[in-house]
C-alpha atoms as a PDB file:
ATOM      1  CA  UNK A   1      67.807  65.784 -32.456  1.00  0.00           C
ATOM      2  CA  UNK A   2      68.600  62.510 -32.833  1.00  0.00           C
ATOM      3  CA  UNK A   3      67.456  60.746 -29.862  1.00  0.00           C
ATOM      4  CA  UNK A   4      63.891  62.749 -30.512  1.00  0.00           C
ATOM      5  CA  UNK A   5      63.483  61.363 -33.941  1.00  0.00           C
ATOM      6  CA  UNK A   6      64.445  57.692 -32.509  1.00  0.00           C
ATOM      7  CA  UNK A   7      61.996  58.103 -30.015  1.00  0.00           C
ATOM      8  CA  UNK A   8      59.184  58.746 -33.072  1.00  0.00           C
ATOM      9  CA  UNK A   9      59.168  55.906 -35.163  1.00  0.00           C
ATOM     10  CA  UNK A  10      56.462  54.223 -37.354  1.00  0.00           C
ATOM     11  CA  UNK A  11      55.909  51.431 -34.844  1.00  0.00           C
ATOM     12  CA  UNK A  12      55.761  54.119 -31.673  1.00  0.00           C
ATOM     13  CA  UNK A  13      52.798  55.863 -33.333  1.00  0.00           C
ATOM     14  CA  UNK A  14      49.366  53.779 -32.776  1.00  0.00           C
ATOM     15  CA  UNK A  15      47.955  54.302 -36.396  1.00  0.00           C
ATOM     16  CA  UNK A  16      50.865  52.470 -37.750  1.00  0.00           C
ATOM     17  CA  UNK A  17      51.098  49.976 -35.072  1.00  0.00           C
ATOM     18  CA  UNK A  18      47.494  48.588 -35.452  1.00  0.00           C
ATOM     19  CA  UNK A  19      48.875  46.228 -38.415  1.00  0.00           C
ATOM     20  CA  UNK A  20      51.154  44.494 -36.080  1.00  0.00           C
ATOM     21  CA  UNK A  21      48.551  41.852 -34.508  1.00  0.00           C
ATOM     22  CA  UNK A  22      45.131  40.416 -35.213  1.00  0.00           C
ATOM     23  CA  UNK A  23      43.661  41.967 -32.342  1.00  0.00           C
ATOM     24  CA  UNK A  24      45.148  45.331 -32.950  1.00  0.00           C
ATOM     25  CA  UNK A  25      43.541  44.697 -36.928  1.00  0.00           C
ATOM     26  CA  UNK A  26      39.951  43.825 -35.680  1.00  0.00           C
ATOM     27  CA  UNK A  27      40.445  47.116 -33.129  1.00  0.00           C
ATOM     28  CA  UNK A  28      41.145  49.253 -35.770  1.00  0.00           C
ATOM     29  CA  UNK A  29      38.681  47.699 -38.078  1.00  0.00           C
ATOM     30  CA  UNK A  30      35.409  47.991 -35.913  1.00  0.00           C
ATOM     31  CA  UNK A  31      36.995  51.982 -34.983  1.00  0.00           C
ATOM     32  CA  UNK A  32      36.948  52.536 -38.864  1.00  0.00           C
ATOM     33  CA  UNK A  33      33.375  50.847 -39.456  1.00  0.00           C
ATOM     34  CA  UNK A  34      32.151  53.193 -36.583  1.00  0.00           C
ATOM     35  CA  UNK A  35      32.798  56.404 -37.384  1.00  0.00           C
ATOM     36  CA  UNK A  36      32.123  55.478 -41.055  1.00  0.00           C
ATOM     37  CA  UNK A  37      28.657  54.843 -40.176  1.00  0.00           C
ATOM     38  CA  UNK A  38      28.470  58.065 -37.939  1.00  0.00           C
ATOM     39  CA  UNK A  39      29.621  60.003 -41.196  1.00  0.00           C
ATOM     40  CA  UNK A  40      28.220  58.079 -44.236  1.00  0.00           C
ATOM     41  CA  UNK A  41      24.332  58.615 -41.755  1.00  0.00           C
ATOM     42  CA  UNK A  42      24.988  62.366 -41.779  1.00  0.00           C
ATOM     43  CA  UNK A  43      26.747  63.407 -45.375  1.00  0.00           C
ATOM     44  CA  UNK A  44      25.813  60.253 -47.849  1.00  0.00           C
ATOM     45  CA  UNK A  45      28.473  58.523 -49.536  1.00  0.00           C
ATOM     46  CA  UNK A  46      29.135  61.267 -51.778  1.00  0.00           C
ATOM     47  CA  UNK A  47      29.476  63.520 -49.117  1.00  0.00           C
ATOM     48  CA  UNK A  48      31.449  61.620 -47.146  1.00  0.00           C
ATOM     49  CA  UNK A  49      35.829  61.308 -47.832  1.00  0.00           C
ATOM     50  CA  UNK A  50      37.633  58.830 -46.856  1.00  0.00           C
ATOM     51  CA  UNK A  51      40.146  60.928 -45.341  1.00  0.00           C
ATOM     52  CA  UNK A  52      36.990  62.363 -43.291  1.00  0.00           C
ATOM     53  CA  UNK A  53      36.777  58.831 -41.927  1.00  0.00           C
ATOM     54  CA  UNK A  54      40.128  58.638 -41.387  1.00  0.00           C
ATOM     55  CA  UNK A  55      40.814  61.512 -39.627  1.00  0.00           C
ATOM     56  CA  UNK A  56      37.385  60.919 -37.037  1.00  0.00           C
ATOM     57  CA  UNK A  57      38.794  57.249 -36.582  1.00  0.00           C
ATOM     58  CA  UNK A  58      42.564  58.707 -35.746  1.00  0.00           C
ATOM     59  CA  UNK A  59      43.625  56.486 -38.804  1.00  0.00           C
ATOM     60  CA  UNK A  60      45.378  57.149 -41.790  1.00  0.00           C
ATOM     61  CA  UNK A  61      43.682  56.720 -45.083  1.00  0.00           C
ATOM     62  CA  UNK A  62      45.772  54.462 -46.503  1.00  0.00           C
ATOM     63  CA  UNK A  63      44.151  51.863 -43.593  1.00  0.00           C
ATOM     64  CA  UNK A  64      40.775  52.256 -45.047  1.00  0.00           C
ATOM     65  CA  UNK A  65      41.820  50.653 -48.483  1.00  0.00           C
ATOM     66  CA  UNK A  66      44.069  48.170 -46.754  1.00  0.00           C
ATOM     67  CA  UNK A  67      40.814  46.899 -44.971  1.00  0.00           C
ATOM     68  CA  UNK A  68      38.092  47.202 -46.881  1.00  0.00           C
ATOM     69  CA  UNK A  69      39.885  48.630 -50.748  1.00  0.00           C
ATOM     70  CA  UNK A  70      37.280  50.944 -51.184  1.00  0.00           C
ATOM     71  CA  UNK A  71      34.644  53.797 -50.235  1.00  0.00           C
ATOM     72  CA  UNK A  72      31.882  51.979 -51.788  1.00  0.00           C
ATOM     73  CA  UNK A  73      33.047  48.496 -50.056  1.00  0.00           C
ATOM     74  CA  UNK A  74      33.507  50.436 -46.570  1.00  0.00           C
ATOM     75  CA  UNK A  75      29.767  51.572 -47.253  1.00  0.00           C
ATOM     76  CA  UNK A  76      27.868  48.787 -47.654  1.00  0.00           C
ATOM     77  CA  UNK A  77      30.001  47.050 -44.525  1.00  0.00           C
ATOM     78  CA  UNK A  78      28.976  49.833 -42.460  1.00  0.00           C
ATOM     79  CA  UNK A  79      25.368  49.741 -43.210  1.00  0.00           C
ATOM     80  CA  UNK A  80      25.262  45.581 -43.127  1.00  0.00           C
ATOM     81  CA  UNK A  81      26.922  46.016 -39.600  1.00  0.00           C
ATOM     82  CA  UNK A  82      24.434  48.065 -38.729  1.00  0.00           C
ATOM     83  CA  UNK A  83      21.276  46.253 -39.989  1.00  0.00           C
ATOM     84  CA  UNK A  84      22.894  43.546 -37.500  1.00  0.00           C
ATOM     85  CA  UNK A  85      22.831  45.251 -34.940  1.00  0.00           C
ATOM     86  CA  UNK A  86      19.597  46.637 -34.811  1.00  0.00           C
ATOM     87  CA  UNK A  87      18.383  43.261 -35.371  1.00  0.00           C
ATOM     88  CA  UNK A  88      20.085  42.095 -32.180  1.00  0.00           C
ATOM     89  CA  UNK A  89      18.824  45.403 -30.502  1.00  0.00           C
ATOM     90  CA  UNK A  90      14.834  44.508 -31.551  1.00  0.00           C
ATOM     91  CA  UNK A  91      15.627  40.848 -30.157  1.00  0.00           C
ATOM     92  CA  UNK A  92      16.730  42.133 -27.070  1.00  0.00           C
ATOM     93  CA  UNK A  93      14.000  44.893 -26.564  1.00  0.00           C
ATOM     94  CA  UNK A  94      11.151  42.039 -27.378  1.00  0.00           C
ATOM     95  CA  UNK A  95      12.546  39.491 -24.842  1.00  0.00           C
ATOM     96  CA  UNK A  96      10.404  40.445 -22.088  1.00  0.00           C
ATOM     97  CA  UNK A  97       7.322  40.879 -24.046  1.00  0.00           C
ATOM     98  CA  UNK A  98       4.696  38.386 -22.153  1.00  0.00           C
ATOM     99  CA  UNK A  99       1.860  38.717 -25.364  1.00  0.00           C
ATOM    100  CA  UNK A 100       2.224  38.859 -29.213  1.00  0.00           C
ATOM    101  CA  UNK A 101       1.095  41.968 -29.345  1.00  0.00           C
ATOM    102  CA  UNK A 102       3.974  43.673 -27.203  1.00  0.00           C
ATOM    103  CA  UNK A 103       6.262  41.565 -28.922  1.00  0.00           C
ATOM    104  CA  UNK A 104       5.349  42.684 -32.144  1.00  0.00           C
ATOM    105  CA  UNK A 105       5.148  45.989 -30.818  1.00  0.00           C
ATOM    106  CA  UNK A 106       8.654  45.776 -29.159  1.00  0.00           C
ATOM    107  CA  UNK A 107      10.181  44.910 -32.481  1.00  0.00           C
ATOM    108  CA  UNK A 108       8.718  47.397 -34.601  1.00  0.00           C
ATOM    109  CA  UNK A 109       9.033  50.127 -32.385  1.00  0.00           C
ATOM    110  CA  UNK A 110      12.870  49.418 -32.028  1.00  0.00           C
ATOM    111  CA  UNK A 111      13.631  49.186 -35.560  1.00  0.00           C
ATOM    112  CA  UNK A 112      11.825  52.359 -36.877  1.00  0.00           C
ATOM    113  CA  UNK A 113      13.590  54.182 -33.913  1.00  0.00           C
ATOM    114  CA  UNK A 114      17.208  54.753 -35.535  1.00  0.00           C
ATOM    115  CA  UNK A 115      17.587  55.219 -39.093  1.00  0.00           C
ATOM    116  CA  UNK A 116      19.921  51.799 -39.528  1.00  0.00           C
ATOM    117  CA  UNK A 117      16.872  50.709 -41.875  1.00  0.00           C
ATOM    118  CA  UNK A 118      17.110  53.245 -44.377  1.00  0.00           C
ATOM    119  CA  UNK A 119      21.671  53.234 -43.928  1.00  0.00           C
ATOM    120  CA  UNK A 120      20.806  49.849 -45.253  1.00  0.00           C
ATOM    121  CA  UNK A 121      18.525  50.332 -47.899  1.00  0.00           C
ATOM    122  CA  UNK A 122      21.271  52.789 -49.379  1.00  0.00           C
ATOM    123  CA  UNK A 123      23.434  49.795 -49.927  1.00  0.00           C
ATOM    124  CA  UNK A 124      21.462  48.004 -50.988  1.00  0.00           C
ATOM    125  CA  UNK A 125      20.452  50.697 -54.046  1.00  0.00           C
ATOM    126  CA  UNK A 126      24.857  50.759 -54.354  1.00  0.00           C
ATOM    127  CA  UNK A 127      24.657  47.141 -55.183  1.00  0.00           C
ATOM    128  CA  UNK A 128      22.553  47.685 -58.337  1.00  0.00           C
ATOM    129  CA  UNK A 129      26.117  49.268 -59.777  1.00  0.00           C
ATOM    130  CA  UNK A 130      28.340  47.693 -57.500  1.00  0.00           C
ATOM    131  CA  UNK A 131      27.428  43.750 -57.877  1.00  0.00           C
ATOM    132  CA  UNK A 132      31.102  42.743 -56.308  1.00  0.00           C
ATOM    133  CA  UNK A 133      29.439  43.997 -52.969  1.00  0.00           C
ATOM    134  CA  UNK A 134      26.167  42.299 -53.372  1.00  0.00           C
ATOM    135  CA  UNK A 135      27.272  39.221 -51.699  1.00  0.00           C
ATOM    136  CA  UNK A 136      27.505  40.610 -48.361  1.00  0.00           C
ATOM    137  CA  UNK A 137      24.005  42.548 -48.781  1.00  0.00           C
ATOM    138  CA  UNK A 138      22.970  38.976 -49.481  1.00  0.00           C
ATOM    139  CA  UNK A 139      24.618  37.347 -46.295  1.00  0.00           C
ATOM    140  CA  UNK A 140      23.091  39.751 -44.348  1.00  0.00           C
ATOM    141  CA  UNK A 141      19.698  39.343 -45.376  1.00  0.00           C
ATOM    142  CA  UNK A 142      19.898  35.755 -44.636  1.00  0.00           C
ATOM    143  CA  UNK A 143      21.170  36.336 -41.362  1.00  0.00           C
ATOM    144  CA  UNK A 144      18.210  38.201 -40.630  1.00  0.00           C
ATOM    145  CA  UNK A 145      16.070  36.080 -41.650  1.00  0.00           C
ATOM    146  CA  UNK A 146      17.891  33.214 -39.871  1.00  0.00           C
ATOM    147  CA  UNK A 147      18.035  34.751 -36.391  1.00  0.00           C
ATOM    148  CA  UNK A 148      14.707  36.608 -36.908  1.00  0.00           C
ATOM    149  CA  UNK A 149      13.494  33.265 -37.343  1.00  0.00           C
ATOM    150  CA  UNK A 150      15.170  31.476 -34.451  1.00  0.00           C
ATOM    151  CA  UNK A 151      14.339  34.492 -32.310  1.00  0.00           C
ATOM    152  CA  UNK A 152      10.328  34.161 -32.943  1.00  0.00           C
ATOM    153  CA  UNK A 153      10.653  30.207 -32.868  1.00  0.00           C
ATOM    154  CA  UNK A 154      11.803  30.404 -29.424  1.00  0.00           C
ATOM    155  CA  UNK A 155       9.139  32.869 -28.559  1.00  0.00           C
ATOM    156  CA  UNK A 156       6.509  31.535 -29.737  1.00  0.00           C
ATOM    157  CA  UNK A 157       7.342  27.716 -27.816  1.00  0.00           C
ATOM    158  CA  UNK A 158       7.940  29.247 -24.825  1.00  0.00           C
ATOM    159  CA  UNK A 159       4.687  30.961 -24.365  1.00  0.00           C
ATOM    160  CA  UNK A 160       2.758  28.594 -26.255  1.00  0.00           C
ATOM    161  CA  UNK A 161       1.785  30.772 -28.749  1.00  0.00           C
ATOM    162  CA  UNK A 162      -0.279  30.342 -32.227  1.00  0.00           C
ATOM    163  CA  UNK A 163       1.227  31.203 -34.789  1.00  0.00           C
ATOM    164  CA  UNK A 164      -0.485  32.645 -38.105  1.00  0.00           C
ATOM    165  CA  UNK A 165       2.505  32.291 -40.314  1.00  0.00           C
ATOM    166  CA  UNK A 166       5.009  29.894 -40.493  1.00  0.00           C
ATOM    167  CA  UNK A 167       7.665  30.740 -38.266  1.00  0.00           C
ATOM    168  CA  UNK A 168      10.468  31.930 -41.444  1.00  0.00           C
ATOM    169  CA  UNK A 169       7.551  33.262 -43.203  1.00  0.00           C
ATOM    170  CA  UNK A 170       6.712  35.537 -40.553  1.00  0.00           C
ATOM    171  CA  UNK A 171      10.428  36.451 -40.205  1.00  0.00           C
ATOM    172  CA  UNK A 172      10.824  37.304 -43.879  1.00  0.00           C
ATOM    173  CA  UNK A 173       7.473  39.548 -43.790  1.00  0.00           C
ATOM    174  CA  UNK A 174       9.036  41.382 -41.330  1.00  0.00           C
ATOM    175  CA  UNK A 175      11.913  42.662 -42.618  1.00  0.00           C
ATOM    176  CA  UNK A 176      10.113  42.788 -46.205  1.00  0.00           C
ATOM    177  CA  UNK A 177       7.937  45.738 -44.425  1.00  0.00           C
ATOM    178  CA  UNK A 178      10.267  47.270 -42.174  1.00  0.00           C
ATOM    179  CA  UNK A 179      12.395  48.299 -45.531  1.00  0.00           C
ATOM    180  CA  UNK A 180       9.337  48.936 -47.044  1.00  0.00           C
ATOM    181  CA  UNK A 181       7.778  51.143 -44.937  1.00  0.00           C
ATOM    182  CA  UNK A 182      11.245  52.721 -44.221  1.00  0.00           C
ATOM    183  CA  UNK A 183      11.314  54.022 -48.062  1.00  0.00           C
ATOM    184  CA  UNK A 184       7.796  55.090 -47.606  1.00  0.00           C
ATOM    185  CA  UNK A 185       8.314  56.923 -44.742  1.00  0.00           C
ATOM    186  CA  UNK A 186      11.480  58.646 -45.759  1.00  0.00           C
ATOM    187  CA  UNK A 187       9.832  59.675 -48.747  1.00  0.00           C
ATOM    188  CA  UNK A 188       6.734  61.268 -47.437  1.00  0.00           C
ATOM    189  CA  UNK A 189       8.843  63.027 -44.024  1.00  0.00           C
ATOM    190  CA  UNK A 190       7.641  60.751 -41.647  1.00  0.00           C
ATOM    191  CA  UNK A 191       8.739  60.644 -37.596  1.00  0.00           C
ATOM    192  CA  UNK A 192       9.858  57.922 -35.927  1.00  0.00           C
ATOM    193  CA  UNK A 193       6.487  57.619 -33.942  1.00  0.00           C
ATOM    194  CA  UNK A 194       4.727  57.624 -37.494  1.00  0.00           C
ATOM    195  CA  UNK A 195       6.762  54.778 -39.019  1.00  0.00           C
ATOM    196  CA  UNK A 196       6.589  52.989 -36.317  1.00  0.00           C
ATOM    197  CA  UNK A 197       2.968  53.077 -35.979  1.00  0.00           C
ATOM    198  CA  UNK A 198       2.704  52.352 -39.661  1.00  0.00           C
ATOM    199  CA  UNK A 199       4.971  49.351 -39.460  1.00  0.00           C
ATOM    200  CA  UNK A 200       2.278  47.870 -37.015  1.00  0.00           C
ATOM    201  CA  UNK A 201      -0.683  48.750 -38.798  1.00  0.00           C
ATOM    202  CA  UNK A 202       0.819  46.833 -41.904  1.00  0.00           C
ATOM    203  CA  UNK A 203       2.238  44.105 -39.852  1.00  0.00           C
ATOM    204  CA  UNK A 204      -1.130  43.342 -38.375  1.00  0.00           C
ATOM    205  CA  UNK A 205      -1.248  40.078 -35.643  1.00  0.00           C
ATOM    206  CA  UNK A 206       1.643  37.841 -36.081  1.00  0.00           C
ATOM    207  CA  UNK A 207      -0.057  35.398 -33.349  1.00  0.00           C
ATOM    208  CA  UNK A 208      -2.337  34.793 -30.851  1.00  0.00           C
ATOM    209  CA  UNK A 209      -1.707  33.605 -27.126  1.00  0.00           C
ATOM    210  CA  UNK A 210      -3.153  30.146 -26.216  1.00  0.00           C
ATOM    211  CA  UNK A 211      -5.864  29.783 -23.142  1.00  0.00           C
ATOM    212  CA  UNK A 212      -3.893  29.232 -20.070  1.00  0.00           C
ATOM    213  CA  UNK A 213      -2.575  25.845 -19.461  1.00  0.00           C
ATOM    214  CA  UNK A 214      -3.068  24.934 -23.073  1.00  0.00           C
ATOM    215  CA  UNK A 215       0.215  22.790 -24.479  1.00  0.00           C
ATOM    216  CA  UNK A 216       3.118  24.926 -25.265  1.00  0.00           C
ATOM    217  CA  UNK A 217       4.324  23.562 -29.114  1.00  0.00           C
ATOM    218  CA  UNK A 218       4.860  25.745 -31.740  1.00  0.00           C
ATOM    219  CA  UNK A 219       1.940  25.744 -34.103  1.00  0.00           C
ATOM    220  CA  UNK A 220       0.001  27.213 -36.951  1.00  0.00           C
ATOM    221  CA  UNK A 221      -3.696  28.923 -36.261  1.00  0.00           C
ATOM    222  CA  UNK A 222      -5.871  26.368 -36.749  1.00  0.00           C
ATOM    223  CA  UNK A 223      -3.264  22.827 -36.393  1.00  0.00           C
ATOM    224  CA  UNK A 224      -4.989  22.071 -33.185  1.00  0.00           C
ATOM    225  CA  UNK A 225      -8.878  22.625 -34.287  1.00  0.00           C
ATOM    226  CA  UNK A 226      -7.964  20.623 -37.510  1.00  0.00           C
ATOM    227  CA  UNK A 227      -6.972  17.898 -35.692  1.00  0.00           C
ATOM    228  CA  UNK A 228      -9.695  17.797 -33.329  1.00  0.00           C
ATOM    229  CA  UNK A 229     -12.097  17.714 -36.841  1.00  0.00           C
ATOM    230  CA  UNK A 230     -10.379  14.849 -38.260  1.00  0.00           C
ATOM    231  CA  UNK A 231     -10.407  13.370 -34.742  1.00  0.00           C
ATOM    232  CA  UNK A 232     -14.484  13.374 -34.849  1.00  0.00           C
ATOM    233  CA  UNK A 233     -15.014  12.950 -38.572  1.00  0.00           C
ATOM    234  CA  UNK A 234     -12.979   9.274 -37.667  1.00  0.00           C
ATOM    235  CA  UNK A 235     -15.493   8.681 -34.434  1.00  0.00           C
ATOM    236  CA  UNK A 236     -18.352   9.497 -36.570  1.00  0.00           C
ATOM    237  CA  UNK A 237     -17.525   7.105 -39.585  1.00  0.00           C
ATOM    238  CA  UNK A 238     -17.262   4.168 -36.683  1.00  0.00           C
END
């Protein structure tokens, strides 16, 4: 008897070992974060226990509070993790789009596919009571915006594109709609296919490709043509 309770020991059994290094921390973080977000999609926070995350992460419960204190906290994590990734996901599935119009398509057909969007427009109702949590809501948003920008900057200069927003503009209309039509759409029972096609019928054209061989700089609709005016409004006063 005693050499079997020697062998089973706190630091023998994974769920107590994961504290012991950084790596082991961020494992069992990012296990805890997914099967929260598998849970918190399907039964709501309210619906949702923290030993129900536990126990579908192999965890204890006493883990959740040691790494993110509380059920609310864990949430909104969760659902800004998500948002994230989705964003890298539209990125990704727009890449290869050769005209603005499949790369707007791309984007908005990738976001209204999962329900990430509307995970993330829970938290952000949670913050309204919760205002301790809404400073990672906040990052997030930024970092959308940020790489949403970046990601259309570079599109847009490699294919020479015109633009008819500004660049972070454009980027923070996007996201502005997605959530938007998200609510809508969850609201009225929409599909997937439906919010998608929605998204794109509010989104409208984002830009327009340039004539073949025409110089690839990022621009506004219009830069080029006002130039040109000035151009012969100068020639004409000589």
């Amino acid at each position: 008897m005693a050499a079997e309770t020697a062998a089973y020991t706190p630091a023998s059994d994974p769920k107590h070992a994961v504290r012991a290094t950084r790596p082991a921390g961020r494992k069992m973080r990012s296990l805890l974060l997914d099967a929260a977000s598998r849970l918190f999609k399907g039964g709501g926070l309210s619906g949702t226990s923290i030993a129900d995350i536990a126990t579908a992460a192999d965890a204890f419960p006493s883990q959740i509070t040691y790494y993110f204190r509380t059920k609310e906290a864990l949430f909104v994590e969760a659902a800004c993790r998500d948002m994230l990734h989705l964003a890298r996901a539209a990125e990704q599935a727009a890449s290869n789009s050769s005209t603005p119009r499949d790369y707007t398509r791309a984007l908005a057909e990738t976001v209204t596919a999962t329900d990430s969007v509307a995970f993330f427009v829970e938290a952000l109702t949670l913050t309204r009571r919760r205002q301790d949590l809404a400073p990672l809501v906040e990052r997030t948003i930024e970092r959308l915006h940020g790489e949403g920008l970046r990601a259309y900057a570079a599109k847009i200069e490699r294919h020479g594109w015109r633009t008819l927003r500004d660049p972070d503009a454009t980027s923070r209309r996007f996201w502005a709609l997605a959530i938007g039509v998200t609510v809508e759409g969850y609201a009225m029972g929409r599909s997937p296919d439906q919010l998608g096609a929605e998204l794109l019928r509010v989104l409208g054209e984002q830009a327009t490709a340039t004539p073949s061989g025409d110089g690839a700089q990022l621009r506004l609709v219009g830069e080029r043509d006002g130039s040109a005016s000035t151009r012969s409004d100068r020639e004409g006063s000589s």
